[in-house]
C-alpha atoms as a PDB file:
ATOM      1  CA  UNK A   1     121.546 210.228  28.132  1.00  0.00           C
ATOM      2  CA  UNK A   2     118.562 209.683  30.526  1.00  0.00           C
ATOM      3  CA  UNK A   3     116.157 211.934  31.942  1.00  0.00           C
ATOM      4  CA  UNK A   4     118.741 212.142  34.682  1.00  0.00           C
ATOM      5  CA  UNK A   5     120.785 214.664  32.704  1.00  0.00           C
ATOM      6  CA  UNK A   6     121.962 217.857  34.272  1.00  0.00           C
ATOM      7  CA  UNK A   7     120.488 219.832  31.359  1.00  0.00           C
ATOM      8  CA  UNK A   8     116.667 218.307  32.406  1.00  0.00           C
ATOM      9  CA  UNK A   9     115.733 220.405  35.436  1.00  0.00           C
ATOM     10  CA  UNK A  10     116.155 222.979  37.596  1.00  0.00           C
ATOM     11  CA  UNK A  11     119.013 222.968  40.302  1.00  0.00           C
ATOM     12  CA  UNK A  12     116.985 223.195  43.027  1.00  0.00           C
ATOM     13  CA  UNK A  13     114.611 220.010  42.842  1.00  0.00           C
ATOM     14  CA  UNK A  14     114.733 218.420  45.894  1.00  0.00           C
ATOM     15  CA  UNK A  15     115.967 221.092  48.483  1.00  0.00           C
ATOM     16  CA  UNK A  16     115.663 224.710  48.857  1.00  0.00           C
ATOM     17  CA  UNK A  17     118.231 226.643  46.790  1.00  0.00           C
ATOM     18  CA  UNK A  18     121.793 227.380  48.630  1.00  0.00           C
ATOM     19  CA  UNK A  19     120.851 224.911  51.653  1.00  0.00           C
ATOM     20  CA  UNK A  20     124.298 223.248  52.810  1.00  0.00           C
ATOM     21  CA  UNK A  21     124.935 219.536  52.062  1.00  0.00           C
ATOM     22  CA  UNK A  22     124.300 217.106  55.057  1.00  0.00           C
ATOM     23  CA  UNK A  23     127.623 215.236  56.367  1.00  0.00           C
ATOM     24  CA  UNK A  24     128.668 212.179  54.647  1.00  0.00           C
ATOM     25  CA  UNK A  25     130.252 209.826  56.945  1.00  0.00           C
ATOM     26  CA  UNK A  26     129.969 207.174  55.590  1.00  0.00           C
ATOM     27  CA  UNK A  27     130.826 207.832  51.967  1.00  0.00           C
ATOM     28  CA  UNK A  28     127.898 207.445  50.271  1.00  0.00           C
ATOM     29  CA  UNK A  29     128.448 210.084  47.813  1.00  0.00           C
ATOM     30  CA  UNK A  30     131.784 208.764  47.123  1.00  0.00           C
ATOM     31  CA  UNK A  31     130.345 205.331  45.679  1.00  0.00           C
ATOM     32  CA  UNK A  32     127.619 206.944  44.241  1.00  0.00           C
ATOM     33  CA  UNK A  33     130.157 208.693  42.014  1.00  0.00           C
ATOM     34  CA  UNK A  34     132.028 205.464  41.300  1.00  0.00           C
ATOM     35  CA  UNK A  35     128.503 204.122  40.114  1.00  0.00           C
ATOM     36  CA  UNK A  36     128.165 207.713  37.889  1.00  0.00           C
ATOM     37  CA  UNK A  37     131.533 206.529  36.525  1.00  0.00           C
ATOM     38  CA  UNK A  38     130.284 203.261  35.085  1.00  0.00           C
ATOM     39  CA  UNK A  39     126.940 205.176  33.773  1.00  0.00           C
ATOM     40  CA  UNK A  40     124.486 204.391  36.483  1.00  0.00           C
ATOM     41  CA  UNK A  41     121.554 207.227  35.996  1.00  0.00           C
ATOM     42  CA  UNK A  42     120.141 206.703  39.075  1.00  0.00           C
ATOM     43  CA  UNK A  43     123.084 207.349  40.918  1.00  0.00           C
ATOM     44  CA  UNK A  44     123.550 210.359  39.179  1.00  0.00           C
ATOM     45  CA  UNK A  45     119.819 211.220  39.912  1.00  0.00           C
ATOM     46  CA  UNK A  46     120.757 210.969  43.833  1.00  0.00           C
ATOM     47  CA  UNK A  47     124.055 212.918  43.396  1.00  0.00           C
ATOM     48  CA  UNK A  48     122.477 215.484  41.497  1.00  0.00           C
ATOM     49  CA  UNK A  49     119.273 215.682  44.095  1.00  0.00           C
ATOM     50  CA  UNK A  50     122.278 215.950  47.045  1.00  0.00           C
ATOM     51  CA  UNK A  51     124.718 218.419  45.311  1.00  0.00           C
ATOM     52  CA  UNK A  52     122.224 220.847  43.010  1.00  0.00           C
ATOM     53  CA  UNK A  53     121.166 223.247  45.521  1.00  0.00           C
ATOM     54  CA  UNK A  54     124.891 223.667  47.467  1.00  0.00           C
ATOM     55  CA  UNK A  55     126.335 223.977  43.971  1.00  0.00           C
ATOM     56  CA  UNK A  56     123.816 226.167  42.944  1.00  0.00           C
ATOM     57  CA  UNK A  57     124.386 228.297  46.351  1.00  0.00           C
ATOM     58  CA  UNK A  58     128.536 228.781  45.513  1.00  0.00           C
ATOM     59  CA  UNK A  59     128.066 229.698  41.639  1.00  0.00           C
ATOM     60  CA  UNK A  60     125.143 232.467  42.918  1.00  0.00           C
ATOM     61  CA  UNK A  61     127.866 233.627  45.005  1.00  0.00           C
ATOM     62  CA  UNK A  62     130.307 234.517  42.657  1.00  0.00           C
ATOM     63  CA  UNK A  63     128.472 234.573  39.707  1.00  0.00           C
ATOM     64  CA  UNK A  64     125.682 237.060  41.160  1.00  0.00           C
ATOM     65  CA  UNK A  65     123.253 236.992  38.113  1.00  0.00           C
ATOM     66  CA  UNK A  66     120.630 234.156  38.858  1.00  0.00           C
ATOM     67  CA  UNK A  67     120.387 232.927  34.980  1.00  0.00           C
ATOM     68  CA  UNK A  68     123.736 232.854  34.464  1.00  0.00           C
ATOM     69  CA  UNK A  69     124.043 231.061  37.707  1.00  0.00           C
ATOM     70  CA  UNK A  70     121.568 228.215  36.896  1.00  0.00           C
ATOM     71  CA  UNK A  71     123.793 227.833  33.288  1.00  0.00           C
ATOM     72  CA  UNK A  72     126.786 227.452  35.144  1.00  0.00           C
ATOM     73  CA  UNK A  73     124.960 224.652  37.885  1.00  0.00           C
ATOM     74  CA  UNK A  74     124.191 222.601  35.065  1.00  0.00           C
ATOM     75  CA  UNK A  75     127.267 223.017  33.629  1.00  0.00           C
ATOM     76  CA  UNK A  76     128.525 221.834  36.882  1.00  0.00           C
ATOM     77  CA  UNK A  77     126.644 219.006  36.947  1.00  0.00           C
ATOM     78  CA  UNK A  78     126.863 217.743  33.533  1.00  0.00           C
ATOM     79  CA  UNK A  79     130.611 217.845  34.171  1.00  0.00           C
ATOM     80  CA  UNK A  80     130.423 215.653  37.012  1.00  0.00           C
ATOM     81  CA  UNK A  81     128.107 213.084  34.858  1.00  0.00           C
ATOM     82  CA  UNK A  82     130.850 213.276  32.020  1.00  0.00           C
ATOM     83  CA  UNK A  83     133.854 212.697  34.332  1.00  0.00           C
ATOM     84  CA  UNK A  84     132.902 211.149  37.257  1.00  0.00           C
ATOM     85  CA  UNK A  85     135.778 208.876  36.927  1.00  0.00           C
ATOM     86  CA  UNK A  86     138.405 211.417  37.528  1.00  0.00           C
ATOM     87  CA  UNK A  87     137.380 211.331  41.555  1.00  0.00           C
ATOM     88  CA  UNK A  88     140.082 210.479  43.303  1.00  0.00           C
ATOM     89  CA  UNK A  89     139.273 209.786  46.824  1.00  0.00           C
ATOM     90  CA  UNK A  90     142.752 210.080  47.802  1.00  0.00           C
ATOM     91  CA  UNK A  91     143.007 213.786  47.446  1.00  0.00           C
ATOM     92  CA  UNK A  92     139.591 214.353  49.168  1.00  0.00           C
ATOM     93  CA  UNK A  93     136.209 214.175  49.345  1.00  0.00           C
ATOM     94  CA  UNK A  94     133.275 213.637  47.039  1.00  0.00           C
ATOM     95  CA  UNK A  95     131.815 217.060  48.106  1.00  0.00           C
ATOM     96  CA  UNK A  96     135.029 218.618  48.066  1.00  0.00           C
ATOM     97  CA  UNK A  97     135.402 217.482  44.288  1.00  0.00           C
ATOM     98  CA  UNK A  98     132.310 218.971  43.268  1.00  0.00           C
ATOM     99  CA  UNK A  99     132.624 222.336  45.147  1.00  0.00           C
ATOM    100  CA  UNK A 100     135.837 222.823  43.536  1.00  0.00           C
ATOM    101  CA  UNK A 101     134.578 222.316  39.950  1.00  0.00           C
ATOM    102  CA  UNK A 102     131.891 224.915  40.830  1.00  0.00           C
ATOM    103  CA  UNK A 103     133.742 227.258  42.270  1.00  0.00           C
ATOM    104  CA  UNK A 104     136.081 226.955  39.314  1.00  0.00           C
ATOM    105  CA  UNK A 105     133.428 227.048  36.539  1.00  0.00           C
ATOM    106  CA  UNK A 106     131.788 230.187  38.354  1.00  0.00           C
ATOM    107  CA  UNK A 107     135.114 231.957  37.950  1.00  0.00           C
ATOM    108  CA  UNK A 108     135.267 231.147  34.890  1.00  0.00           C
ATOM    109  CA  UNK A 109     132.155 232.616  33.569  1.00  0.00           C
ATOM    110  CA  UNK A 110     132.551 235.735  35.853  1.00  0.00           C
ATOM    111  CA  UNK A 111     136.132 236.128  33.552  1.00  0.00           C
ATOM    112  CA  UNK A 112     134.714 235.815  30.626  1.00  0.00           C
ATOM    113  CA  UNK A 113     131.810 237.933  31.222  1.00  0.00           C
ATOM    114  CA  UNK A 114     134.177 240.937  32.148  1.00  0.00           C
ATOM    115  CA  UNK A 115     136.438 240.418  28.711  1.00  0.00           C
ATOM    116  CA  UNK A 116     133.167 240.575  26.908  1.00  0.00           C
ATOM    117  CA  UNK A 117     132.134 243.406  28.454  1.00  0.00           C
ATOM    118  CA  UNK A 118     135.460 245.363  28.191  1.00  0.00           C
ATOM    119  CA  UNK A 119     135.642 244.533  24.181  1.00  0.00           C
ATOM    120  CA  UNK A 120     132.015 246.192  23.925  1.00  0.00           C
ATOM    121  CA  UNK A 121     133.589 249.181  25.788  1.00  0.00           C
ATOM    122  CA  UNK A 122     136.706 249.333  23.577  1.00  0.00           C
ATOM    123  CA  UNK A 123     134.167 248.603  20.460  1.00  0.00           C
ATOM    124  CA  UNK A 124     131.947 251.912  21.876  1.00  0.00           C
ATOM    125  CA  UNK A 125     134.903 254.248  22.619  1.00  0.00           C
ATOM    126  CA  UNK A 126     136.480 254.088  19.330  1.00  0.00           C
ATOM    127  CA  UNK A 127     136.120 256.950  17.469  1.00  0.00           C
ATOM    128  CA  UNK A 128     135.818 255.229  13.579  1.00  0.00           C
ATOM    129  CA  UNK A 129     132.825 252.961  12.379  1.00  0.00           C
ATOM    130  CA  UNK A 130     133.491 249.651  14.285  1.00  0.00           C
ATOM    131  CA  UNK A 131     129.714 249.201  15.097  1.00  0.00           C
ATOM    132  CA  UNK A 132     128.615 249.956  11.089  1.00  0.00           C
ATOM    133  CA  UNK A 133     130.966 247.344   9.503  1.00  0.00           C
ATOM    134  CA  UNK A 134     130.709 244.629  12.460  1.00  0.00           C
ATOM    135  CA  UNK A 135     126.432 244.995  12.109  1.00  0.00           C
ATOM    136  CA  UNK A 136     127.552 244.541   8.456  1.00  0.00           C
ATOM    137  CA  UNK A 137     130.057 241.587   8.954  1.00  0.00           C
ATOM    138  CA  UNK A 138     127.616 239.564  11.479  1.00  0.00           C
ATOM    139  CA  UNK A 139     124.321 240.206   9.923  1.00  0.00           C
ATOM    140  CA  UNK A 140     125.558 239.248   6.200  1.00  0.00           C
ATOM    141  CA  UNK A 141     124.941 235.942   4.825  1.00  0.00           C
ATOM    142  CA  UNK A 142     127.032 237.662   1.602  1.00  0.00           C
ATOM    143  CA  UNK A 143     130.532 235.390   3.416  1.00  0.00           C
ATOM    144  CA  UNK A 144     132.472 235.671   0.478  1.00  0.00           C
ATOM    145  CA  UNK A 145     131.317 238.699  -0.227  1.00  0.00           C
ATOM    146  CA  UNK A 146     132.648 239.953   3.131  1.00  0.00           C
ATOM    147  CA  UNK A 147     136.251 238.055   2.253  1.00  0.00           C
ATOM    148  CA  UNK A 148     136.447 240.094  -0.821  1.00  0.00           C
ATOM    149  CA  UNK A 149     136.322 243.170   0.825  1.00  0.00           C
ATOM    150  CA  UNK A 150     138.327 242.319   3.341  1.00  0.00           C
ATOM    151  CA  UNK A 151     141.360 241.316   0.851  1.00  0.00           C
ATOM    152  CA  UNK A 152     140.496 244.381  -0.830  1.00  0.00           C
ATOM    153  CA  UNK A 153     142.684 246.202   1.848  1.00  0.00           C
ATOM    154  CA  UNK A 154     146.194 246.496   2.391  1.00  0.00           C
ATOM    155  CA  UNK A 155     148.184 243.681   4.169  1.00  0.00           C
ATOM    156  CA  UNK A 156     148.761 246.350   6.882  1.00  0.00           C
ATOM    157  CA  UNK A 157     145.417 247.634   7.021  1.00  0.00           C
ATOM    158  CA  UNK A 158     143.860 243.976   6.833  1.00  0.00           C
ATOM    159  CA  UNK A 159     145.906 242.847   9.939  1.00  0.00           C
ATOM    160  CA  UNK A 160     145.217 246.388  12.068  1.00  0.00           C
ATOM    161  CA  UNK A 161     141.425 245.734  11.641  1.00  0.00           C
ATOM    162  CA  UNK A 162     141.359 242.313  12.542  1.00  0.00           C
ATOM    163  CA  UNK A 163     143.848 242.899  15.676  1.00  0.00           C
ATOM    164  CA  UNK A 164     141.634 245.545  16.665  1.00  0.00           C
ATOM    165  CA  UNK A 165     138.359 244.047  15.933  1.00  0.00           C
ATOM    166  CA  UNK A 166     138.501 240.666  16.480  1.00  0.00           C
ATOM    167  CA  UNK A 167     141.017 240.635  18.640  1.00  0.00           C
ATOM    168  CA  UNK A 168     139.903 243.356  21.267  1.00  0.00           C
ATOM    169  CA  UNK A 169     143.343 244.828  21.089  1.00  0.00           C
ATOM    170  CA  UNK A 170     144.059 248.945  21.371  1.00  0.00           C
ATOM    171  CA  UNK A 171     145.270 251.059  18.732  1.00  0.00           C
ATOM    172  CA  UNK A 172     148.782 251.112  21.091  1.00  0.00           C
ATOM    173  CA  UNK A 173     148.628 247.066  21.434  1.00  0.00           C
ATOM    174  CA  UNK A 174     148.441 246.407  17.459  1.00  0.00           C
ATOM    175  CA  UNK A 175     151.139 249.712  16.752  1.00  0.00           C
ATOM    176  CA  UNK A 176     153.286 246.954  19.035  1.00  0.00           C
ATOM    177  CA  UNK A 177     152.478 243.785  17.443  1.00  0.00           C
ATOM    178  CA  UNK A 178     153.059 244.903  14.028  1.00  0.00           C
ATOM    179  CA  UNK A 179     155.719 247.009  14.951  1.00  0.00           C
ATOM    180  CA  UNK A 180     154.714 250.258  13.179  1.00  0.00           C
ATOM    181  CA  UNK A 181     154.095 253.564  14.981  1.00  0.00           C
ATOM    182  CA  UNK A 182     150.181 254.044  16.860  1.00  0.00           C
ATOM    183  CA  UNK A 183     149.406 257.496  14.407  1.00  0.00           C
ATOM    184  CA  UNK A 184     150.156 255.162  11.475  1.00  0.00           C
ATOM    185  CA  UNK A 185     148.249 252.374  12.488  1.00  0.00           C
ATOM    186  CA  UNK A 186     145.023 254.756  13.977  1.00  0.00           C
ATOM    187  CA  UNK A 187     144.985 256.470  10.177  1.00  0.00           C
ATOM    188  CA  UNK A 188     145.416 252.922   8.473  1.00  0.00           C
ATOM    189  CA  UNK A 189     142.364 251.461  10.550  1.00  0.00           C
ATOM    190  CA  UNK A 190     140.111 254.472  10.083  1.00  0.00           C
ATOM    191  CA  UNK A 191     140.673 254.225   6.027  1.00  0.00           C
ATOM    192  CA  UNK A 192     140.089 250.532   6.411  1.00  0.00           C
ATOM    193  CA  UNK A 193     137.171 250.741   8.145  1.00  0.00           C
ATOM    194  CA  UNK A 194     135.553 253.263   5.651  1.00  0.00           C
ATOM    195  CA  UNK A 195     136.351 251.466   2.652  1.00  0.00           C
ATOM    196  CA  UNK A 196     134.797 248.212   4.635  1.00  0.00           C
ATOM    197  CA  UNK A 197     131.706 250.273   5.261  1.00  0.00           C
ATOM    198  CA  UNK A 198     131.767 251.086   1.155  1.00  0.00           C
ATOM    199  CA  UNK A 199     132.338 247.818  -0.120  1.00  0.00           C
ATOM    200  CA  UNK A 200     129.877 246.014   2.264  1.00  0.00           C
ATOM    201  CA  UNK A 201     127.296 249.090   1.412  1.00  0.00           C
ATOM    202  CA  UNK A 202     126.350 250.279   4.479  1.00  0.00           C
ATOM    203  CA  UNK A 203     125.091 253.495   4.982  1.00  0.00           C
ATOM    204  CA  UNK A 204     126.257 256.209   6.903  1.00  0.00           C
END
């Protein structure tokens, strides 16, 4: 790609950050896209000058964080570059197009932000060593060492931890998957996790 790809500057290049897009009566944006469809990078360079700031201005909205917000512009934009050709005109406008992929992209990122965040707080709240075997698991270049402990374990034990852990599911939510009582599963997990911690060598 050119140097008229999303990912090669800031979303705010030609106009103030959040400022509204001018009218377009006479559809201007709408063949510009068409010519985006076919490849043209200097189309895209004018689209992108037009739409970075009001796009930027919606994802800050929802989004909040001003980082995550530029991510999710150029996400924006580099989706518009990619499929361009799925404008209909038809079913509305240009702008309307764009504002909806942003919109939807922000939400997107806000969602995934908040299951990320609610696995750390599961992770933090349980009361055996999730924190000393996952340090363990993701800082070991040891991979098949890490498989062999992990088939060390029971079948039962094996499938608690990695409904738990990788997963993000509760002790209640696994006891239901697996279909055996939450004590069982809560003292299965706990011995899992401590022979993990054993086998991988970590210290207490």
């Amino acid at each position: 790609m050119t140097s008229a790809s999303p990912g090669g500057r800031p979303p705010g290049t030609s106009r103030d950050r959040g400022e509204s897009i001018p009218p377009d009566p006479s559809g201007t944006l709408a063949a510009r896209l068409r010519l985006v469809a076919r490849g043209d990078a200097d189309a895209f360079d004018a689209v992108y000058d037009l739409l970075a700031p009001s796009v930027f201005g919606i994802v800050r909205r929802v989004v909040r964080d001003p980082a995550q917000s530029e991510e999710v512009t150029q996400e924006v934009l580099l989706e518009v570059w990619r499929n361009a050709a799925r404008f209909d005109p038809e079913r509305g406008s240009a702008t309307a197009w764009v504002m909806t992929l942003a919109h939807r992209r922000a939400i997107d990122r806000v969602r995934s932000v908040q299951k990320e965040s609610e696995r750390e707080r599961r992770t933090a709240a349980a009361d055996v060593p999730f924190d000393e075997v996952a340090e363990a698991v993701e800082s070991s270049l040891e991979r098949e060492r890490v498989r062999r402990c992990l088939r060390s374990l029971t079948e039962l034990q094996r499938e608690s931890v990695t409904l738990a852990y990788y997963g993000g599911y509760t002790y209640g939510q696994v006891a239901s998957l697996l279909g055996v009582p939450a004590g069982t599963i809560k003292t299965r997990m706990r011995d899992a996790l401590v022979r993990l911690r054993d086998c991988l060598g970590v210290v207490s």
